[in-house]
PDB file of N, CA and C in Angstrom:
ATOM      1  N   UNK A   1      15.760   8.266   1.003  1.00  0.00           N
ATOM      2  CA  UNK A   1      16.765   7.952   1.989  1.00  0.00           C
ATOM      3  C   UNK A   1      16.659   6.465   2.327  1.00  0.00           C
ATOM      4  N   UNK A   2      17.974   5.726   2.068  1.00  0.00           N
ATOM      5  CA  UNK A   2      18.028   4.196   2.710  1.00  0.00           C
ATOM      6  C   UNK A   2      18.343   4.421   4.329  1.00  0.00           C
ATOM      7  N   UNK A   3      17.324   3.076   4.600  1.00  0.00           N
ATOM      8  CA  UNK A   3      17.158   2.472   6.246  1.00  0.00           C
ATOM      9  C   UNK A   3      17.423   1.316   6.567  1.00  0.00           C
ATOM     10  N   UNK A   4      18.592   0.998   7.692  1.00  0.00           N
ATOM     11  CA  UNK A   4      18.951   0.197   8.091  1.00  0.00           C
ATOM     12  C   UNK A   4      18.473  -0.436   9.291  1.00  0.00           C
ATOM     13  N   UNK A   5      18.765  -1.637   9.849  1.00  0.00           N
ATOM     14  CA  UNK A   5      18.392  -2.014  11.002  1.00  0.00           C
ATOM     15  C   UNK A   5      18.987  -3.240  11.417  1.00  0.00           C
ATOM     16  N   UNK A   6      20.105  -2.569  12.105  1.00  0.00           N
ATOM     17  CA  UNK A   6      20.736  -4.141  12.959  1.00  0.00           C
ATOM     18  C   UNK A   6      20.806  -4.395  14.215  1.00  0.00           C
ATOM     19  N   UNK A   7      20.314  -5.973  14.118  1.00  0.00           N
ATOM     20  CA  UNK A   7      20.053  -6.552  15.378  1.00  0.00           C
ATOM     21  C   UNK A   7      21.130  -7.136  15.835  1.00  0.00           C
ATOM     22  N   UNK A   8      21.260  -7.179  17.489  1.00  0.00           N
ATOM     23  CA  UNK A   8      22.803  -7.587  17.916  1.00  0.00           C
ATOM     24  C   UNK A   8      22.278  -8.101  19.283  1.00  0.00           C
ATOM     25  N   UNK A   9      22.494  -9.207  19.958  1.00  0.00           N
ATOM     26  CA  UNK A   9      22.170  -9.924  21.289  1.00  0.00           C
ATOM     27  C   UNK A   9      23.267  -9.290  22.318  1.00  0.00           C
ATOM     28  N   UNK A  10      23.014  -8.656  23.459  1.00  0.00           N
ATOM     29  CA  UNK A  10      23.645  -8.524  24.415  1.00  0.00           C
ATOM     30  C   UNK A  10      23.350  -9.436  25.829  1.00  0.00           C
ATOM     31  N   UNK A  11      24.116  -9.981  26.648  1.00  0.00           N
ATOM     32  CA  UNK A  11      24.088 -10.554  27.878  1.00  0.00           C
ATOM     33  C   UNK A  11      24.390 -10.065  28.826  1.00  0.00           C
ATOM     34  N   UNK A  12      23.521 -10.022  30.134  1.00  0.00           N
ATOM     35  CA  UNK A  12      23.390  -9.864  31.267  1.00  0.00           C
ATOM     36  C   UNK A  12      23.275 -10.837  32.089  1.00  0.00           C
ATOM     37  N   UNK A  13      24.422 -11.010  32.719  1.00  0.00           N
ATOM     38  CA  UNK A  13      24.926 -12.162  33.752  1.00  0.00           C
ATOM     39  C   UNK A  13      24.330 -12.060  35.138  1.00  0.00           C
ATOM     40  N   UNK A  14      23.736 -10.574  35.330  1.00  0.00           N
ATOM     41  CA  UNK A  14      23.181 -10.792  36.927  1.00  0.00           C
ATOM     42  C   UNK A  14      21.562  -9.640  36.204  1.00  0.00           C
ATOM     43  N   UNK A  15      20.981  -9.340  37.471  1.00  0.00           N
ATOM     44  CA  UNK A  15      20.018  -8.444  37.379  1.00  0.00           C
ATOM     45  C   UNK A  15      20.621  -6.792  37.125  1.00  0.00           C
ATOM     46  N   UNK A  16      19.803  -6.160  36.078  1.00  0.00           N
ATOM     47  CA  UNK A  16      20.415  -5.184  35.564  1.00  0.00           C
ATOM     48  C   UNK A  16      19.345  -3.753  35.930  1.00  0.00           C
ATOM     49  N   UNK A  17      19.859  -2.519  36.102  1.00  0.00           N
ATOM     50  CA  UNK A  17      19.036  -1.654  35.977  1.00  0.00           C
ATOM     51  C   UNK A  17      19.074  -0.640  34.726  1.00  0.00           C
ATOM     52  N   UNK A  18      17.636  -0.216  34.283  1.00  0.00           N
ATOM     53  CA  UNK A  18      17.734   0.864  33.513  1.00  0.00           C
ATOM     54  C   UNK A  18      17.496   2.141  33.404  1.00  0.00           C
ATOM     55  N   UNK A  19      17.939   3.423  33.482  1.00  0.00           N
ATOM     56  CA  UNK A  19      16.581   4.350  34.016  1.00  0.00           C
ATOM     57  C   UNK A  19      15.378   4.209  33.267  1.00  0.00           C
ATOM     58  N   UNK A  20      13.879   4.863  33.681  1.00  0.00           N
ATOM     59  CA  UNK A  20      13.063   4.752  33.571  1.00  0.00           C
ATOM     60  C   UNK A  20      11.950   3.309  33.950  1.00  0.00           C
ATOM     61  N   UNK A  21      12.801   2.510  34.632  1.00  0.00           N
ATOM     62  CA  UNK A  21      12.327   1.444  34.875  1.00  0.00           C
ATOM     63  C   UNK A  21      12.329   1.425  36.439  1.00  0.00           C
ATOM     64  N   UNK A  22      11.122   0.534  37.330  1.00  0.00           N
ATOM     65  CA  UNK A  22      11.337   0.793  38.495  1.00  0.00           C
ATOM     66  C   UNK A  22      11.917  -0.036  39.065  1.00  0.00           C
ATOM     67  N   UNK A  23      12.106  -1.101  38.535  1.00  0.00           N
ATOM     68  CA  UNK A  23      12.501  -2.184  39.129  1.00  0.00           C
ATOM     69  C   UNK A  23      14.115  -2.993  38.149  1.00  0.00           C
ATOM     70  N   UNK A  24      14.764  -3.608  39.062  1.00  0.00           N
ATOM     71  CA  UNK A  24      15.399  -4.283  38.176  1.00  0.00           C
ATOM     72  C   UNK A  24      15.247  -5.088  37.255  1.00  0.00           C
ATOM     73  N   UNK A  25      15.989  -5.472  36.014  1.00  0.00           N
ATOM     74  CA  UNK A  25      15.480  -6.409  34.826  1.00  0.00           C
ATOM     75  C   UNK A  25      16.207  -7.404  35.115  1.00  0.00           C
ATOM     76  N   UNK A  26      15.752  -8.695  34.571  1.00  0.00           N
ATOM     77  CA  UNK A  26      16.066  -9.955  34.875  1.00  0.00           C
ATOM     78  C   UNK A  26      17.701 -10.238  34.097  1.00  0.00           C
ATOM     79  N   UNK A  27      18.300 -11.415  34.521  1.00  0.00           N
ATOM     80  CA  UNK A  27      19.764 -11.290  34.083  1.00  0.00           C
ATOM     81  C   UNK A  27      19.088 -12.461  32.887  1.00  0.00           C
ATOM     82  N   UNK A  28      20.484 -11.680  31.734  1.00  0.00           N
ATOM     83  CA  UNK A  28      19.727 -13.207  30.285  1.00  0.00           C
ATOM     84  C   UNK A  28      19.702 -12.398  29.358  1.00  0.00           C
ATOM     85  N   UNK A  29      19.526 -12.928  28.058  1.00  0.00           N
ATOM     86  CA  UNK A  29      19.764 -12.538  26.855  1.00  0.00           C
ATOM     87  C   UNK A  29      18.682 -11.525  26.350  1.00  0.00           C
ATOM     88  N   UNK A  30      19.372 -10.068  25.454  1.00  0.00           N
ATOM     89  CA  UNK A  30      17.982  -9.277  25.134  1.00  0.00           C
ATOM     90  C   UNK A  30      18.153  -8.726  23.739  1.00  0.00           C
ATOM     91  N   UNK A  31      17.368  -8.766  22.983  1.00  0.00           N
ATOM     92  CA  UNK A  31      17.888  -8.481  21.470  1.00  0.00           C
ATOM     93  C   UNK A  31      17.912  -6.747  21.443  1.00  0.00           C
ATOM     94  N   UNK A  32      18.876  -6.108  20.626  1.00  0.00           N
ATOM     95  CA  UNK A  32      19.187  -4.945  20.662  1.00  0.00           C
ATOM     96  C   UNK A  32      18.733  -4.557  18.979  1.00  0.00           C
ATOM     97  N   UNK A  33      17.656  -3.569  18.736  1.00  0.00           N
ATOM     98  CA  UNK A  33      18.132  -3.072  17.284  1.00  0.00           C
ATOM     99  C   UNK A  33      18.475  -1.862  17.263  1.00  0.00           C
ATOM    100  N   UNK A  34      19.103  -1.615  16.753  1.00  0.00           N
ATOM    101  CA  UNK A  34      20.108   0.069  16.072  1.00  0.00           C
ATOM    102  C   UNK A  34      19.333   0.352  14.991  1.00  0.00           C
ATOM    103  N   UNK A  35      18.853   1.762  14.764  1.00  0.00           N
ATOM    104  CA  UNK A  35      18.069   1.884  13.250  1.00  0.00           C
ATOM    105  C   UNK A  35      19.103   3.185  12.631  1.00  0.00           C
ATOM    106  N   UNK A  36      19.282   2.992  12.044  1.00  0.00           N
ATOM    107  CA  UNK A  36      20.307   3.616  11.276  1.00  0.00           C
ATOM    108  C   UNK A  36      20.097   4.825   9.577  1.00  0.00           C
ATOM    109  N   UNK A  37      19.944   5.766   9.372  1.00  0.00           N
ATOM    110  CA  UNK A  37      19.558   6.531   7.885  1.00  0.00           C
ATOM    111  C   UNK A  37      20.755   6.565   6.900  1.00  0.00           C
ATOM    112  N   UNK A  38      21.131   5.871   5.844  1.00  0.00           N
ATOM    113  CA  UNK A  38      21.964   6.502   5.209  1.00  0.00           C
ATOM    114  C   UNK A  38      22.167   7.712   4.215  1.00  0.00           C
ATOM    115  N   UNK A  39      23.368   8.579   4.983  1.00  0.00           N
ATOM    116  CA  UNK A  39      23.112  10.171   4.509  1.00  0.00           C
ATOM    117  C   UNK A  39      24.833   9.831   3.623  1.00  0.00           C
ATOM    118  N   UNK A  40      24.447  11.227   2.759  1.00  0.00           N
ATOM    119  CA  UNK A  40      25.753  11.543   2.114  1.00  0.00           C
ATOM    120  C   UNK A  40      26.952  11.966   2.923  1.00  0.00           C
ATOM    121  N   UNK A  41      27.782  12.372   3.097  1.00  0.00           N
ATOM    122  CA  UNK A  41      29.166  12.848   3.620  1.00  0.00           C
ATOM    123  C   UNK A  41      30.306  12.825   2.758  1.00  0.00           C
ATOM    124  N   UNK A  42      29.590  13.916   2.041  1.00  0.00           N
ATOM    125  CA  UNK A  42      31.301  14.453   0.536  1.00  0.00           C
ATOM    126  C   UNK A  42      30.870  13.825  -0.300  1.00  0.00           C
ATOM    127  N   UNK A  43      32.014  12.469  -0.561  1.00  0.00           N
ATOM    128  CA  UNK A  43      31.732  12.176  -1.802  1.00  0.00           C
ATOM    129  C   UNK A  43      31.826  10.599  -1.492  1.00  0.00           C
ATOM    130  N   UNK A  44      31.262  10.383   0.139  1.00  0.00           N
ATOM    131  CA  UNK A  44      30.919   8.983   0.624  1.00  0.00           C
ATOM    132  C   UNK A  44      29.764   8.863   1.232  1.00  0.00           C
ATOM    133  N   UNK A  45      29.637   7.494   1.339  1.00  0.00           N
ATOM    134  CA  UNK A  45      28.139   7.364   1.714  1.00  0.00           C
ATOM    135  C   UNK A  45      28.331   7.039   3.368  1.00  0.00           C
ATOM    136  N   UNK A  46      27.642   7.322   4.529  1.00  0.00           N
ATOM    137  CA  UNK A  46      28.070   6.500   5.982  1.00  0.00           C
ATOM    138  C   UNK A  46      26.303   6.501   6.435  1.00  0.00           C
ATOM    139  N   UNK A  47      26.466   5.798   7.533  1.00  0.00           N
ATOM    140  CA  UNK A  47      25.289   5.824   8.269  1.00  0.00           C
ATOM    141  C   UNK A  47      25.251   6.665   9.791  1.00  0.00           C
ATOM    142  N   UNK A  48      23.916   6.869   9.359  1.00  0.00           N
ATOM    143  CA  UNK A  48      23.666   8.097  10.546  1.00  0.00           C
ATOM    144  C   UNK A  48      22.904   7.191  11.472  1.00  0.00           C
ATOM    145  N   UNK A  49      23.114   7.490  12.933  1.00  0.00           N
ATOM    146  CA  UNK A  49      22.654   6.231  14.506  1.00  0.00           C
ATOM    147  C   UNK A  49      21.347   7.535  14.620  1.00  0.00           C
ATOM    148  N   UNK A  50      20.329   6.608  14.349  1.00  0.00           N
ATOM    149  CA  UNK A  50      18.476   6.978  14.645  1.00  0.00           C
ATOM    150  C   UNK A  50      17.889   7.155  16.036  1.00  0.00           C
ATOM    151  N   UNK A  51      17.853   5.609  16.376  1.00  0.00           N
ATOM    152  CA  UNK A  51      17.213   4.844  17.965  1.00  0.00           C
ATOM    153  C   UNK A  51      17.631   3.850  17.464  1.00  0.00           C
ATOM    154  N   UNK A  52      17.595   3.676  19.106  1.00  0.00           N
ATOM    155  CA  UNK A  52      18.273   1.986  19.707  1.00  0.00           C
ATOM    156  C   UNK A  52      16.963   1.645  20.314  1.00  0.00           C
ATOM    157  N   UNK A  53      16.858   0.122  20.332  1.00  0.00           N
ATOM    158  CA  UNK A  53      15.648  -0.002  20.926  1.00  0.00           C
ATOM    159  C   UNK A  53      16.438  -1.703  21.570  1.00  0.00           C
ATOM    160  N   UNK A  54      15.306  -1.646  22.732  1.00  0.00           N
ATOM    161  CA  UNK A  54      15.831  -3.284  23.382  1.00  0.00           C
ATOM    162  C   UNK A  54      14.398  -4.136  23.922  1.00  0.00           C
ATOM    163  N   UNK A  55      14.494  -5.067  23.377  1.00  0.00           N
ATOM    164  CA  UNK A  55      13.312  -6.225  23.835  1.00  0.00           C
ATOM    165  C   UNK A  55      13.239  -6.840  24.887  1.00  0.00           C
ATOM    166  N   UNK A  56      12.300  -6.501  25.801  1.00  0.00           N
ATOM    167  CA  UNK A  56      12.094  -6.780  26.960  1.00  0.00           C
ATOM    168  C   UNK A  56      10.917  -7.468  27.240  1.00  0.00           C
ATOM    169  N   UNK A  57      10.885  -8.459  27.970  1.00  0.00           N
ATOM    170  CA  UNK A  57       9.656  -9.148  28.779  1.00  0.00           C
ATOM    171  C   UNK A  57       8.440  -8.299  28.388  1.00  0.00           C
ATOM    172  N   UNK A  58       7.178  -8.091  28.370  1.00  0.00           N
ATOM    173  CA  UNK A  58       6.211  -7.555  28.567  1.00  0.00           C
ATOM    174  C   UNK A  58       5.546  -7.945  29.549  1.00  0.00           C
ATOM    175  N   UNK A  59       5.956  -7.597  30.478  1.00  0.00           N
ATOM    176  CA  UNK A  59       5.152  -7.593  31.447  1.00  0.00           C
ATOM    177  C   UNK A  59       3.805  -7.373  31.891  1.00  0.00           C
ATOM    178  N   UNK A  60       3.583  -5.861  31.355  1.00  0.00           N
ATOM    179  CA  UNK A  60       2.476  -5.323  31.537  1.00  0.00           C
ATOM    180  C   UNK A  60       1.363  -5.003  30.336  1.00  0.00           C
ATOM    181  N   UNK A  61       1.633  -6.000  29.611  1.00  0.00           N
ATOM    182  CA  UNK A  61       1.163  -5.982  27.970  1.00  0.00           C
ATOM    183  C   UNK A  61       0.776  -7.274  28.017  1.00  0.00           C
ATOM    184  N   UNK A  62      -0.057  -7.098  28.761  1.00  0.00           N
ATOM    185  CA  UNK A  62      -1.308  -8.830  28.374  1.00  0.00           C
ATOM    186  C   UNK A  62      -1.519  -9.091  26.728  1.00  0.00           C
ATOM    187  N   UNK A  63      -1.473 -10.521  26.624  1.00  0.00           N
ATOM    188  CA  UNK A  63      -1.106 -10.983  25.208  1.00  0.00           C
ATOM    189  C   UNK A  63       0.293 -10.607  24.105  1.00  0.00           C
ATOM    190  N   UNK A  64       1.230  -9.853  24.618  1.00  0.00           N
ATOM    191  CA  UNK A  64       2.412  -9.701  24.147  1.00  0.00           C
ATOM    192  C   UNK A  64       3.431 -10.381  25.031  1.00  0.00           C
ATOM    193  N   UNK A  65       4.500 -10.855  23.947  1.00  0.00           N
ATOM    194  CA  UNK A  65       5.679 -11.765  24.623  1.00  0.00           C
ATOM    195  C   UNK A  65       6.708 -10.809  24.845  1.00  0.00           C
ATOM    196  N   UNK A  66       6.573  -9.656  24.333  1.00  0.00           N
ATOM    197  CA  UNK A  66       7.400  -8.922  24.369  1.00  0.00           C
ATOM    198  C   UNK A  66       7.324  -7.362  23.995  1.00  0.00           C
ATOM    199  N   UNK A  67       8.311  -6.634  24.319  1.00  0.00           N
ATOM    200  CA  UNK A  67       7.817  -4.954  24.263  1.00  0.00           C
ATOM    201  C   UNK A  67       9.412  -4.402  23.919  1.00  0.00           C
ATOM    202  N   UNK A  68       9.224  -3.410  22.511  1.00  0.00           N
ATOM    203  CA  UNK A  68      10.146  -2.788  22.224  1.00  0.00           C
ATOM    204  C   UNK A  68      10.475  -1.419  23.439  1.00  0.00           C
ATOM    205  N   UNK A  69      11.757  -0.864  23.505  1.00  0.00           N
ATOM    206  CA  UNK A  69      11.929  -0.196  24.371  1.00  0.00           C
ATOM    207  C   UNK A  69      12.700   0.763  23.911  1.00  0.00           C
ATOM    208  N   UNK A  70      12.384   2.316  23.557  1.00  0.00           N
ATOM    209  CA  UNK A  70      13.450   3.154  23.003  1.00  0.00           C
ATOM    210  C   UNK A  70      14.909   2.949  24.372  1.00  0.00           C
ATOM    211  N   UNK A  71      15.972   3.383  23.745  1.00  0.00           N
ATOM    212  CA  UNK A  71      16.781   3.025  24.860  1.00  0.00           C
ATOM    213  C   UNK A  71      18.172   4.199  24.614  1.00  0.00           C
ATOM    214  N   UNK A  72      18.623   4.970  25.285  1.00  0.00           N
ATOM    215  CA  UNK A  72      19.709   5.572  25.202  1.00  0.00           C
ATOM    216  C   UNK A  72      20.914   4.588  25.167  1.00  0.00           C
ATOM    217  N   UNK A  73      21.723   4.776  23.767  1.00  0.00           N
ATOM    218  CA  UNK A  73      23.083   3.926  24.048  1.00  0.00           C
ATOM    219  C   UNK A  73      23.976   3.762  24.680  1.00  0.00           C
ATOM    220  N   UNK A  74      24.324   5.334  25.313  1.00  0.00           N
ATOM    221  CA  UNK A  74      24.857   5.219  26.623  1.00  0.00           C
ATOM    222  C   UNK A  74      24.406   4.691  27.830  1.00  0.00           C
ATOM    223  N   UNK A  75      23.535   4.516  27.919  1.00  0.00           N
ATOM    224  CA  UNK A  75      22.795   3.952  28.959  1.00  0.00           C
ATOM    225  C   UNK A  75      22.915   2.467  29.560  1.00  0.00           C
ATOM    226  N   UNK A  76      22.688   1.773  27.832  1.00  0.00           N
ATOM    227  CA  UNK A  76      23.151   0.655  27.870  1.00  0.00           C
ATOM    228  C   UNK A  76      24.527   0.058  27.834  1.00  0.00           C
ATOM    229  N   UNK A  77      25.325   0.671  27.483  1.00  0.00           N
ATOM    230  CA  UNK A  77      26.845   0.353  27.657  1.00  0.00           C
ATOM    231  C   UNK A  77      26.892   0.702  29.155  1.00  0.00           C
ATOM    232  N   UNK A  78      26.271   1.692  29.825  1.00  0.00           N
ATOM    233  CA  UNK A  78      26.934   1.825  30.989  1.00  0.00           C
ATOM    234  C   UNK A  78      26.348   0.340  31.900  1.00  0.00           C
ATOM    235  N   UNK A  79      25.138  -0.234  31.536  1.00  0.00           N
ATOM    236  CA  UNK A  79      24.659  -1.177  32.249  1.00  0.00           C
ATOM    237  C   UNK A  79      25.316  -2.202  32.297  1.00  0.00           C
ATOM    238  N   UNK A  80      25.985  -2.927  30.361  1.00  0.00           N
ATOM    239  CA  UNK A  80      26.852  -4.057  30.406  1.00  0.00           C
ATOM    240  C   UNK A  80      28.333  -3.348  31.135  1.00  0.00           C
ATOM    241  N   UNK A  81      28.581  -2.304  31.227  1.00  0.00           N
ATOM    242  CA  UNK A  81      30.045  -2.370  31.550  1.00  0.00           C
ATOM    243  C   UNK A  81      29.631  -2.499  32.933  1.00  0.00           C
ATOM    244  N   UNK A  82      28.629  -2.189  33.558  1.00  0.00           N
ATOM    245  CA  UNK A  82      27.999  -2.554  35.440  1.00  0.00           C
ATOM    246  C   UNK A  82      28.497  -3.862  35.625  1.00  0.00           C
ATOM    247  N   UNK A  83      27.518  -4.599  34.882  1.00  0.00           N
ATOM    248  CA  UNK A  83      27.367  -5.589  34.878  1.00  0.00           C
ATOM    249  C   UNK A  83      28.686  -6.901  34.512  1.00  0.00           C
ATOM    250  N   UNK A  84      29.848  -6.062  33.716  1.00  0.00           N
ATOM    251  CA  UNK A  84      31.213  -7.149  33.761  1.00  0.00           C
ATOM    252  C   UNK A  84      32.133  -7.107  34.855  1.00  0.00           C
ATOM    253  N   UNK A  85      32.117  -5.650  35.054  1.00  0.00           N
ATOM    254  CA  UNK A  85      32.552  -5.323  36.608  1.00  0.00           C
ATOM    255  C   UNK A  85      32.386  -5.658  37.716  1.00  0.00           C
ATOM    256  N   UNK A  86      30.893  -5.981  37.733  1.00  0.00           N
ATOM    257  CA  UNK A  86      30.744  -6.126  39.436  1.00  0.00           C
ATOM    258  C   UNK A  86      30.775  -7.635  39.466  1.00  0.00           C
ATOM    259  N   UNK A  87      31.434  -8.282  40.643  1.00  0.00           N
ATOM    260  CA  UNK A  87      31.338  -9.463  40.862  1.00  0.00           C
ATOM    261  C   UNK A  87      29.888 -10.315  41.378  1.00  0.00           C
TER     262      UNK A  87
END
């Protein structure tokens, strides 16, 4: 089975929340990857959506700049669409 993985930058213009987090996340740029399986379907090929994951500060990870984060996709659309909305 082929594996994909694309990375895509999303922006956050103010402080954002996520569940599972206790606190709010800082407003600013966060890299997003999508991991993706490609499966058959008939007599075409498409890709099947794995985990999403998003790079965040590490905070609590002494000696890391940073910490992958499994992430529900809905989750995150609901945060940027928060976040274009609210003034």
């Amino acid at each position: 089975m082929t594996s994909r993985t694309t990375q895509t930058v999303v922006r956050f213009s103010k402080a954002f929340a996520l569940p599972g987090f206790d606190s709010p996340l800082p407003a600013g740029d966060y890299r997003v990857d999508r991991d993706e399986d490609q499966i058959e379907a008939g007599s075409r090929l498409a890709w099947l959506h794995t985990k999403t994951f998003i790079h965040l500060p590490a905070v609590s990870a002494p000696g890391s700049t940073q910490q992958m984060v499994p992430i529900e996709p809905a989750y995150l659309e609901a945060a940027l669409q928060k976040d274009k909305t609210q003034p």
